[in-house]
Each structure stands twice: as structure tokens, then as C-alpha cells.
Protein backbone atom coordinates (compact mmCIF):
# COMPACT_ATOMS: atom_id res chain seq x y z
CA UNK A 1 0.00 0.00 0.00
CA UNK A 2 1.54 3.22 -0.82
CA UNK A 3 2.24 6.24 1.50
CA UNK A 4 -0.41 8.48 -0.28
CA UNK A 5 -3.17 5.53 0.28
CA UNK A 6 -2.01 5.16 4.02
CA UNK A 7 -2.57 8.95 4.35
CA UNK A 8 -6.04 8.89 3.03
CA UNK A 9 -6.86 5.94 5.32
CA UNK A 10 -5.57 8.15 8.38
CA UNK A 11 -7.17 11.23 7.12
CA UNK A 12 -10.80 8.78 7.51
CA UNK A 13 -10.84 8.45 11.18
CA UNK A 14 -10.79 12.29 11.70
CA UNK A 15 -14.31 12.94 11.93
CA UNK A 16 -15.75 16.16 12.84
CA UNK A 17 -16.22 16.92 15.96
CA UNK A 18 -19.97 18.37 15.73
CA UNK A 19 -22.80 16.21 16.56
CA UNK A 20 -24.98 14.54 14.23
CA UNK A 21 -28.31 15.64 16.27
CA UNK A 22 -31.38 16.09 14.14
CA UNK A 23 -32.65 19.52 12.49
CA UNK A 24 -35.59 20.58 10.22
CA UNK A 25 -33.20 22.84 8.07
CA UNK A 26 -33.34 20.47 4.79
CA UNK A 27 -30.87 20.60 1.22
CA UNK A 28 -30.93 19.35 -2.37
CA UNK A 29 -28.50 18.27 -4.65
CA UNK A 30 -27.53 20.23 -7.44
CA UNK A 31 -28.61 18.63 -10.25
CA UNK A 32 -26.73 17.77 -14.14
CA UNK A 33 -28.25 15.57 -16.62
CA UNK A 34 -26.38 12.59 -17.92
CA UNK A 35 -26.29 14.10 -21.13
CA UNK A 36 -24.51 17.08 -20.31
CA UNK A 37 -22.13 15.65 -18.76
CA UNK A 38 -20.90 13.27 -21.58
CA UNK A 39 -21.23 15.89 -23.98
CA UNK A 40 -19.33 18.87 -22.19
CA UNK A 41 -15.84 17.56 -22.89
CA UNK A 42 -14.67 20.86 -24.85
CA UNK A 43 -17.68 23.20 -22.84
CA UNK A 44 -16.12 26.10 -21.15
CA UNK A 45 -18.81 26.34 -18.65
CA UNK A 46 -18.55 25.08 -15.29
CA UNK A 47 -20.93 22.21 -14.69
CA UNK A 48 -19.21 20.56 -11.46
CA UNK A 49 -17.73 23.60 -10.18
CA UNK A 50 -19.91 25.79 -8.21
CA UNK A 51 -21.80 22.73 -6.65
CA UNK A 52 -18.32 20.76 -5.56
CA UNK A 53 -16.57 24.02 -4.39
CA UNK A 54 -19.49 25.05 -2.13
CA UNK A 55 -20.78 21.81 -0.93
CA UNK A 56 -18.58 19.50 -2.06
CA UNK A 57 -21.43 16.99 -4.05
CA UNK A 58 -23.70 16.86 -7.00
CA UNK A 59 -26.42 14.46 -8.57
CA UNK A 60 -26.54 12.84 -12.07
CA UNK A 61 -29.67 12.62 -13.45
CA UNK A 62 -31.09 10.51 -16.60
CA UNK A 63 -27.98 7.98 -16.77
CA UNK A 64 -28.02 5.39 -19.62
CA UNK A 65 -26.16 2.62 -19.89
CA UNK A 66 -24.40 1.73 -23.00
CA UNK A 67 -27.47 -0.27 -24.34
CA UNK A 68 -29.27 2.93 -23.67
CA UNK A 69 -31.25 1.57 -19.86
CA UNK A 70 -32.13 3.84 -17.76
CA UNK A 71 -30.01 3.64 -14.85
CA UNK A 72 -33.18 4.08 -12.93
CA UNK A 73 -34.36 0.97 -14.01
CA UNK A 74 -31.22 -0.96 -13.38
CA UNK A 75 -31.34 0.12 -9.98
CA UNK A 76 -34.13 -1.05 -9.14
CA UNK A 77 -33.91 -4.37 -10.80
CA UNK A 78 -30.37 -4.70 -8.79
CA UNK A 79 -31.37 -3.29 -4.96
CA UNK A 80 -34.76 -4.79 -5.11
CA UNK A 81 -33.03 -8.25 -4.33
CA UNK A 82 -30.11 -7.19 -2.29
CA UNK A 83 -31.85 -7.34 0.97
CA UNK A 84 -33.75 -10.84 0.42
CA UNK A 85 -30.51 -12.65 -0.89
CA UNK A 86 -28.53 -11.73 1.69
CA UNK A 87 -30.97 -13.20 4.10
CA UNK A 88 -31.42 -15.92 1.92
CA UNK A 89 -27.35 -16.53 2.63
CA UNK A 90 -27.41 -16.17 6.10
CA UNK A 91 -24.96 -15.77 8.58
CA UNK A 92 -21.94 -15.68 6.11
CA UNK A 93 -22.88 -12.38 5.33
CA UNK A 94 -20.62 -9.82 6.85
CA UNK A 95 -22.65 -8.07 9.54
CA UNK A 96 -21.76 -4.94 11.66
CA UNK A 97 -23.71 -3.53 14.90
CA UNK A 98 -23.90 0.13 14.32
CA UNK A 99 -23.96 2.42 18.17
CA UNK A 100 -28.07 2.99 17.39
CA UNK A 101 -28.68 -0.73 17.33
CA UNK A 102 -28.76 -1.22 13.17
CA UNK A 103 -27.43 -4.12 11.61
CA UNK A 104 -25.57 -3.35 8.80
CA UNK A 105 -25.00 -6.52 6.39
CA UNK A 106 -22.72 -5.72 3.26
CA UNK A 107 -21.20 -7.00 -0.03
CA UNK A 108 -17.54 -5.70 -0.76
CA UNK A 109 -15.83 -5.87 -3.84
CA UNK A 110 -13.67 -3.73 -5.99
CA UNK A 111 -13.20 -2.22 -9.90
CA UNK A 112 -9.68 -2.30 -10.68
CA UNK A 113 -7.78 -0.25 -13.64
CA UNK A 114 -6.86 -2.02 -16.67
CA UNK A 115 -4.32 -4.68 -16.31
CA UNK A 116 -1.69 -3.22 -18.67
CA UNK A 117 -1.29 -0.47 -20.79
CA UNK A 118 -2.77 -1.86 -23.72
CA UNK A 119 -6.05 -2.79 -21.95
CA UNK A 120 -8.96 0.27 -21.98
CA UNK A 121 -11.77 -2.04 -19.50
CA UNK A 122 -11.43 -1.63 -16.14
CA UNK A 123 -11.60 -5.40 -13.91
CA UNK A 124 -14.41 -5.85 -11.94
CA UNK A 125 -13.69 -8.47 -9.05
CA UNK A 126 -16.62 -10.62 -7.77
CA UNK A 127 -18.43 -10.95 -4.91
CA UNK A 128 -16.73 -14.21 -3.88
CA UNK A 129 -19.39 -14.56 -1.14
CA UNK A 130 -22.47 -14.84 -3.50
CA UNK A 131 -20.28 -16.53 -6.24
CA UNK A 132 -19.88 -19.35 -3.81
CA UNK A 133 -23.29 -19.21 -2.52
CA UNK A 134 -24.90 -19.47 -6.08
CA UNK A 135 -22.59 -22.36 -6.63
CA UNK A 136 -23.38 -24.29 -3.90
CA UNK A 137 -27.36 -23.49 -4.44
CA UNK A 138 -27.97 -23.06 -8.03
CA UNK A 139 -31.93 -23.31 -7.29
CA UNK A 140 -32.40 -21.96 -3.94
CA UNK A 141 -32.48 -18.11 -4.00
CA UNK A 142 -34.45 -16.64 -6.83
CA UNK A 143 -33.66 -12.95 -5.12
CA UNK A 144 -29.52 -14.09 -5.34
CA UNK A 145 -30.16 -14.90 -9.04
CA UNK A 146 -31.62 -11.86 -10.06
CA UNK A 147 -29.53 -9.64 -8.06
CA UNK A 148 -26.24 -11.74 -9.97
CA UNK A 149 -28.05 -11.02 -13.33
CA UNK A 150 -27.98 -7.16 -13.10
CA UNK A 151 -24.87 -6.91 -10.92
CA UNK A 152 -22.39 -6.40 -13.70
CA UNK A 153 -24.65 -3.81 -15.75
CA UNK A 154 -25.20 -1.68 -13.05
CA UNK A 155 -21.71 -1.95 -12.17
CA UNK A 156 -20.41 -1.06 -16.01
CA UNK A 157 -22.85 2.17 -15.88
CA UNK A 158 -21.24 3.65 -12.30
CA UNK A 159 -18.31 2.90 -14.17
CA UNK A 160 -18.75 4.74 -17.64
CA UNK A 161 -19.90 7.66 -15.17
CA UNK A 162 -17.48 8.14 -12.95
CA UNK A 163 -14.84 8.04 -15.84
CA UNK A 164 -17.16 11.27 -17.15
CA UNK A 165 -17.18 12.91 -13.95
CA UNK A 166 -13.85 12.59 -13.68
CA UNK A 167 -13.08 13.68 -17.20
CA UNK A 168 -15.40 16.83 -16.87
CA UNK A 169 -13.48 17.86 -13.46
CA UNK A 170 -10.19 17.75 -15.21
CA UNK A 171 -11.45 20.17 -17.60
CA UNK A 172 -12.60 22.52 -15.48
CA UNK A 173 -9.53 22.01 -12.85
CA UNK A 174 -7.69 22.49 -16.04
CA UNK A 175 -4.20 24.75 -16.11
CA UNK A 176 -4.79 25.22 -11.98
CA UNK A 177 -3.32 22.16 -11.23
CA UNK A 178 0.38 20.84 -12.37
CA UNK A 179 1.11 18.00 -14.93
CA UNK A 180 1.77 15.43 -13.80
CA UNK A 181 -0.48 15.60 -10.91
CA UNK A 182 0.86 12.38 -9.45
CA UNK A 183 3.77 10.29 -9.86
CA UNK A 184 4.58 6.69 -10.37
CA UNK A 185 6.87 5.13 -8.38
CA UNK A 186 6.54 2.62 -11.38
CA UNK A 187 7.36 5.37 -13.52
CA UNK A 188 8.88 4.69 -17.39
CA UNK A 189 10.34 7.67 -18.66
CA UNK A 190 7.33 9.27 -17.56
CA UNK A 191 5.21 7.34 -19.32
CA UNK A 192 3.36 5.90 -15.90
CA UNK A 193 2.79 9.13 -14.28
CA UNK A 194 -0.92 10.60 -13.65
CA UNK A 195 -1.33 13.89 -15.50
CA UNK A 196 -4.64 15.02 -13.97
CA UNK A 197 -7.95 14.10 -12.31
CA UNK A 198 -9.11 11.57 -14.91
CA UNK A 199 -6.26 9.14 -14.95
CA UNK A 200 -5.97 9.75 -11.41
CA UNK A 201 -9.46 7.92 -10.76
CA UNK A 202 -9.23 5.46 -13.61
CA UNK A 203 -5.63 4.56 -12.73
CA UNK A 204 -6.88 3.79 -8.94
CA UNK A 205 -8.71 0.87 -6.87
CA UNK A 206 -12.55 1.70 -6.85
CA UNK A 207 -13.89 0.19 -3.30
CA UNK A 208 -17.78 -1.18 -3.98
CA UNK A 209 -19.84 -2.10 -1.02
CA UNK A 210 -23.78 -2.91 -1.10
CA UNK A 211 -24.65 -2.81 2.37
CA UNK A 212 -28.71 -3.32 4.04
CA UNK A 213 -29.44 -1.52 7.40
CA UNK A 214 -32.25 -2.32 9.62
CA UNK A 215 -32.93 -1.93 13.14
CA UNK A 216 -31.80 -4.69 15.14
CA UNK A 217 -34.48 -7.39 17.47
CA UNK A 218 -32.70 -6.62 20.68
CA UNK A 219 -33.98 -4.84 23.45
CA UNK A 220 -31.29 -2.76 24.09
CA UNK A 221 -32.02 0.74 25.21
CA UNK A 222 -30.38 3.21 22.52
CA UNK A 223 -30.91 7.20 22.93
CA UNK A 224 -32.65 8.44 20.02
CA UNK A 225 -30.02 11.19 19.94
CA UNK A 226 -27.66 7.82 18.57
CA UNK A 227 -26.57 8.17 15.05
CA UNK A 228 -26.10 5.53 12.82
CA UNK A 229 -23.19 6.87 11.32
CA UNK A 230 -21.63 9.58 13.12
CA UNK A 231 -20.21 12.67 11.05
CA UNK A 232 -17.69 12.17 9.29
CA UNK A 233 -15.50 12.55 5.86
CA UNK A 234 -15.04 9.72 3.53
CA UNK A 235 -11.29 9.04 2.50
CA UNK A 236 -10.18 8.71 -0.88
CA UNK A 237 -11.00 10.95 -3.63
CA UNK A 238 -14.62 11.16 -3.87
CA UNK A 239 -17.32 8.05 -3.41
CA UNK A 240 -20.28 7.34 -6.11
CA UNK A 241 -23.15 6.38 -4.48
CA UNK A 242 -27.26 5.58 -4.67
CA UNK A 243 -29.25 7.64 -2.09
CA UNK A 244 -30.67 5.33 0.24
CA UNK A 245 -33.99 2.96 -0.56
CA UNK A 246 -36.71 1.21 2.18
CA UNK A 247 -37.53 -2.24 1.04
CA UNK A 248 -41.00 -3.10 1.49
CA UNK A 249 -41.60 -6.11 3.90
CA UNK A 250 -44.19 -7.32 2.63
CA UNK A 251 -43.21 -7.77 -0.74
CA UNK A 252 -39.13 -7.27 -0.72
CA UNK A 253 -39.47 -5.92 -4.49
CA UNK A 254 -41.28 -2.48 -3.95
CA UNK A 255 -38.62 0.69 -3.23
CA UNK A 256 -38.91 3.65 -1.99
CA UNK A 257 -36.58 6.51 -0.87
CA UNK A 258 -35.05 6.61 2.26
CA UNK A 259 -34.45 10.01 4.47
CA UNK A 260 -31.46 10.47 7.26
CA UNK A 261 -29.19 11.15 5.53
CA UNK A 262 -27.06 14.41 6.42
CA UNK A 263 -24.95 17.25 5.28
CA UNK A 264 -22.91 19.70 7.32
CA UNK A 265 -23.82 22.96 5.78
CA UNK A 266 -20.86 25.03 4.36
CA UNK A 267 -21.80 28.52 5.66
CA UNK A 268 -23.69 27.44 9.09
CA UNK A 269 -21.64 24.79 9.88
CA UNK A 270 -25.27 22.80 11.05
CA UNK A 271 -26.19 19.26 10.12
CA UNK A 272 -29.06 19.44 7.10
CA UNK A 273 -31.05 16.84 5.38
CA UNK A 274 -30.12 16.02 2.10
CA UNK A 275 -33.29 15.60 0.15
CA UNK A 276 -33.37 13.11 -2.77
CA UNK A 277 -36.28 12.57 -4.94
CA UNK A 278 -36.28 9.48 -7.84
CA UNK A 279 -34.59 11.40 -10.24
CA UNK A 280 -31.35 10.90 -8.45
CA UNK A 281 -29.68 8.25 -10.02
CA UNK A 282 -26.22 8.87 -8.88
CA UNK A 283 -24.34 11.28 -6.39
CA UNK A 284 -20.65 11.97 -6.33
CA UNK A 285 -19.57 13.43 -3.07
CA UNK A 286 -16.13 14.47 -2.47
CA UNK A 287 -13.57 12.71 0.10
CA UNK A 288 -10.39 13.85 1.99
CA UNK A 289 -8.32 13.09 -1.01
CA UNK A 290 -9.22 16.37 -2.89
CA UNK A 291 -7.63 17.85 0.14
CA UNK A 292 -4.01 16.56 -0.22
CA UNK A 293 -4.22 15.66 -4.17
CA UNK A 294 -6.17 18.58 -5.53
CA UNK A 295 -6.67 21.56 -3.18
CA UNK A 296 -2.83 21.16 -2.15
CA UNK A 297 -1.80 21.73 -5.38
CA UNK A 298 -3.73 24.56 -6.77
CA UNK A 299 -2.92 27.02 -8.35
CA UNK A 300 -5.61 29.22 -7.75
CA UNK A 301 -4.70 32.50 -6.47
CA UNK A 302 -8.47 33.48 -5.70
CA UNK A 303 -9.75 30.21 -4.28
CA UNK A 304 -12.16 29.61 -6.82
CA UNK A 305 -10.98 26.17 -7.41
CA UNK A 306 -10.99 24.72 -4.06
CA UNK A 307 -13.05 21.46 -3.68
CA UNK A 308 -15.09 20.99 -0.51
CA UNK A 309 -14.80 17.56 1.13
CA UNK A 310 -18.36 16.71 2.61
CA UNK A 311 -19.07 15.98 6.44
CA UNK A 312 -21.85 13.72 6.36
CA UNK A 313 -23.81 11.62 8.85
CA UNK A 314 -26.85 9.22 8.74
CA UNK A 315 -29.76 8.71 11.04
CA UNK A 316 -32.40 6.03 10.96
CA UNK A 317 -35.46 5.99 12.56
CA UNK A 318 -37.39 3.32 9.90
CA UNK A 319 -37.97 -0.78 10.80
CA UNK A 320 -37.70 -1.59 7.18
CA UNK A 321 -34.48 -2.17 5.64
CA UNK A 322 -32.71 -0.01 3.98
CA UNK A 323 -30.55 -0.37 0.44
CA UNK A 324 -27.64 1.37 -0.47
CA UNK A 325 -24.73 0.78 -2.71
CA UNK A 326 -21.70 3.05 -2.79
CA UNK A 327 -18.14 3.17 -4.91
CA UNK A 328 -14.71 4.98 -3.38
CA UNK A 329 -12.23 6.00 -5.70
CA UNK A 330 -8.46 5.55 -4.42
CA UNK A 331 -5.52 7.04 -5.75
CA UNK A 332 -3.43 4.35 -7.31
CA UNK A 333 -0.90 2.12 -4.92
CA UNK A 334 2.05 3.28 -6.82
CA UNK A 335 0.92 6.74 -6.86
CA UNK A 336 2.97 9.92 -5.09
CA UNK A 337 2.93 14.02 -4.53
CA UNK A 338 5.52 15.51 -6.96
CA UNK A 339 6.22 17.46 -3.78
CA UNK A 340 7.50 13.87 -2.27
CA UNK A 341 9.77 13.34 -4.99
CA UNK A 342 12.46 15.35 -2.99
């Protein structure tokens, strides 16, 4: 693991000091269409910007895959069975007690760049646990099936847009920040080096984890004050993510969106709901890494350019369970700060 990784996983356990207790004062994302974003590569305008410098996230809206699905639609055909196969798999799903008495139960896997230099797809890695599972019980979860049969879609899709998000940041980072923006220890007459944003993220480890929270059957006595997850700042670069969705009981296929989920406000410094309605497909949200890779490097001489990394908490108060899938982009292992190099 390299020195700039082993920062960034430091830099995750300093979470803000302020509380994550509950307030009426509500948000929204700012919004860009799917189709903006892909076809803003040579657009002067500043699309990312004003949301990511002031609050330090933005939505996608509209997302189609490359067989033209809606994203929406894949979503829902994915998360819709996450819940039911992993109770359908039991007790080798990894399972976490959160402070408010949730049970958090989560998939991990991980995109990794191209294999070589002559490659363009990035790897995805399976989910050895349901691999194995599926194996061992070809007939026995129907949830598990479906959820496998829309897994590497949905993946492919987060994948094509975070490569655009990147893309479109790098453009309007543009002459600010220094080329190369990282180095390669595995460097090749420079040929290995990262020049900006975009080969930054594609040249890094993407972390994927589908987790399910729901209240836990115990009768422990939990303040209602508890958060689920305390306030905090993600490491790495920035982290992909679907807003949260309630899985009906009674039918494990019906979705709806899930609230609790909060913001510290730039200006007030206060915790604020983040609202997100159905048109949401995807939310980038900026990590600790912009810090030390990005803002650290500027050079901005007004400040115009300097990327906010999000404090962000989450507080459940619903019995059902709730879905949620999110991807962290890492700087590559090999990767350095020209400003190391001496």
C-alpha cells in the first residue's frame, strides 16, 4: 500500500467533531443531466464547479447505460433483491452492529484499472461470497439470481460515469493544477505518471460495497439522539453512491426513498437533510483526497478552485431495511505528490 493511500486511510478516522443531532433545516443536490455531462468535454462552462466548491457533491440525473437503460431501471432491478438474498445466505454475510442498534450486512468488492497499458476495460472483481453461494445453491435463492443477473450492468454504468465525472473535473480544474499531478513510483520515462484528475481515478482501486441496514431485534435501550453513522469525511477521492432505498416487507421488491441522511452545511456549519427525490440516479460526493491531491496543489490565487470535502452523517429511525450501494475512488498504490519526490 503506498504512502499516499495510508494517508487517506488516516485522514478517515478524523471525523468532525460536531454532533450529528437532528434539524428541520433540509438541502438538495444540485442537479446535471447525464447528457450534459458526456457531452461537455470541450464546454467552457462550469458544470461541477460551483456545486463541488461550495458543498462538495452533486447528482446525475437521466444515466443510460451503454445499451441505452435507464439507470433508474437498473437500480431497481439490482437493490430490489439485495436485501432478500442476503438473508437468503445467512450468517456468512458480513454483519456490523452500528452504536443505534442497526445491523448493517454488506457486499464488498472492488473495480480495478486495466491490467496493462494496452487494456482500456477496467476489472471488476466478484463478490466471492455470492459466487460461492450461487454455486453451492444453483436453485435456492431466486432474489440471489436476479440480483447476480444485473450486478455487472449496473456496475459497467457507475463505471462509464465516474470516468465522465472525472473527465469533466479535469477540464474545469484544467491549467490550476500541475502535470503530472501524481507520480509513479513505477514510472517509465514518464510514461506511468498521472497527468490530472481523470487518470488519477481510472488509474486507482474503486472500493464497492452494497450494504442493508435495519434496526436490530434486541432490546437494548439506545438514545434516540444515537446516530447511525456519526459525522464524518469519507477518504479517498470522492465516493459514487445511490441515495438510500426502504424495502417493502411485505413484498421485498417495492422501493422507496429513504431520508437520514445528512450534510454539514458550508456557511452554518449545522447538520441538514439532504433531500433526494427518484430522479437521483447517482451522487458523487467528495472525500479527503481532494484535500491533499487537488486543493494542495492549486494554483488558484483566488480560491475559486478549491473542492469541498463533505461531512456527512446518517440517522435512521425506519424498521424496514434499507438499500444502499456506494463506490470509493483511491488514488493508485504506486501513486505519489511531486512534492515527495524530494
Amino acid at each position: 500500500t503506498s504512502p499516499l493511500v495510508l494517508r487517506l486511510l488516516a485522514c478517515a478516522s478524523l471525523a468532525s467533531a460536531a454532533s450529528s443531532s437532528s434539524t428541520t433545516a433540509k438541502t438538495t443536490p444540485q442537479r446535471i443531466t447525464y447528457t450534459s455531462l458526456s457531452s461537455a468535454a470541450d464546454s467552457s462552462d462550469d458544470l461541477l464547479l460551483d456545486a463541488l466548491t461550495k458543498d462538495g457533491f452533486v447528482s446525475i440525473t437521466d444515466i443510460r447505460s451503454q445499451h441505452g437503460l435507464h439507470f433508474r431501471e437498473m437500480k431497481h432491478n439490482l437493490m430490489s433483491n439485495l436485501h432478500a438474498c442476503m438473508v437468503d445466505i445467512g450468517e456468512d454475510v458480513p454483519m456490523q452492529h452500528l452504536d443505534d442498534g442497526t445491523v448493517r450486512k454488506s457486499f464488498a468488492t472492488a473495480t480495478l484499472p486495466p491490467a496493462d497499458e494496452e487494456a482500456t476495460s477496467s476489472q471488476q472483481q466478484p463478490i466471492h461470497l455470492l459466487d460461492e453461494y450461487l454455486a453451492r445453491n444453483p436453485h435456492k435463492s431466486a432474489a440471489c439470481h436476479a440480483f447476480q443477473e444485473h450486478l455487472s450492468d449496473f456496475r459497467s454504468t457507475v463505471g462509464d460515469a465516474t470516468r465522465l465525472f472525472a473527465a469533466r473535473l479535469s477540464v474545469e480544474l484544467g491549467v490550476a493544477l500541475p502535470s503530472p499531478l501524481l507520480l509513479s513510483s513505477n514510472d517509465n520515462m514518464g510514461n506511468n505518471n498521472y497527468d490530472d484528475v481523470e487518470s488519477v481515478v481510472m488509474g486507482g482501486e474503486h472500493l464497492e460495497h452494497f450494504h442493508s441496514y435495519q434496526k436490530g431485534d434486541d432490546e437494548k435501550e439506545v438514545d434516540d439522539s444515537t446516530a447511525t453513522i456519526e459525522l464524518h469525511t469519507d477518504q479517498g477521492l470522492f465516493i459514487a453512491f445511490t441515495p438510500g432505498m426502504l424495502v417493502d416487507h411485505s413484498t421485498d421488491q417495492s422501493l422507496e426513498l429513504s431520508d437520514g441522511f445528512y450534510v454539514q452545511d458550508s456557511t452554518t456549519g449545522e447538520n441538514v437533510l439532504l433531500e433526494f427525490t427518484k430522479d437521483d440516479d447517482l451522487v458523487f460526493m467528495l472525500g479527503d483526497g481532494v484535500n491533499q491531491i487537488i486543493n494542495n496543489q492549486l494554483g488558484d490565487e483566488d480560491g475559486k478552485k478549491v473542492l469541498r470535502a463533505t461531512p456527512h452523517a446518517l440517522s435512521l429511525s425506519n424498521e424496514q431495511p434499507r438499500v444502499w450501494y456506494g463506490r470509493m475512488v483511491l488514488p493508485a498504490n504506486d501513486a505519489y505528490l511531486p512534492e515527495a519526490a524530494s
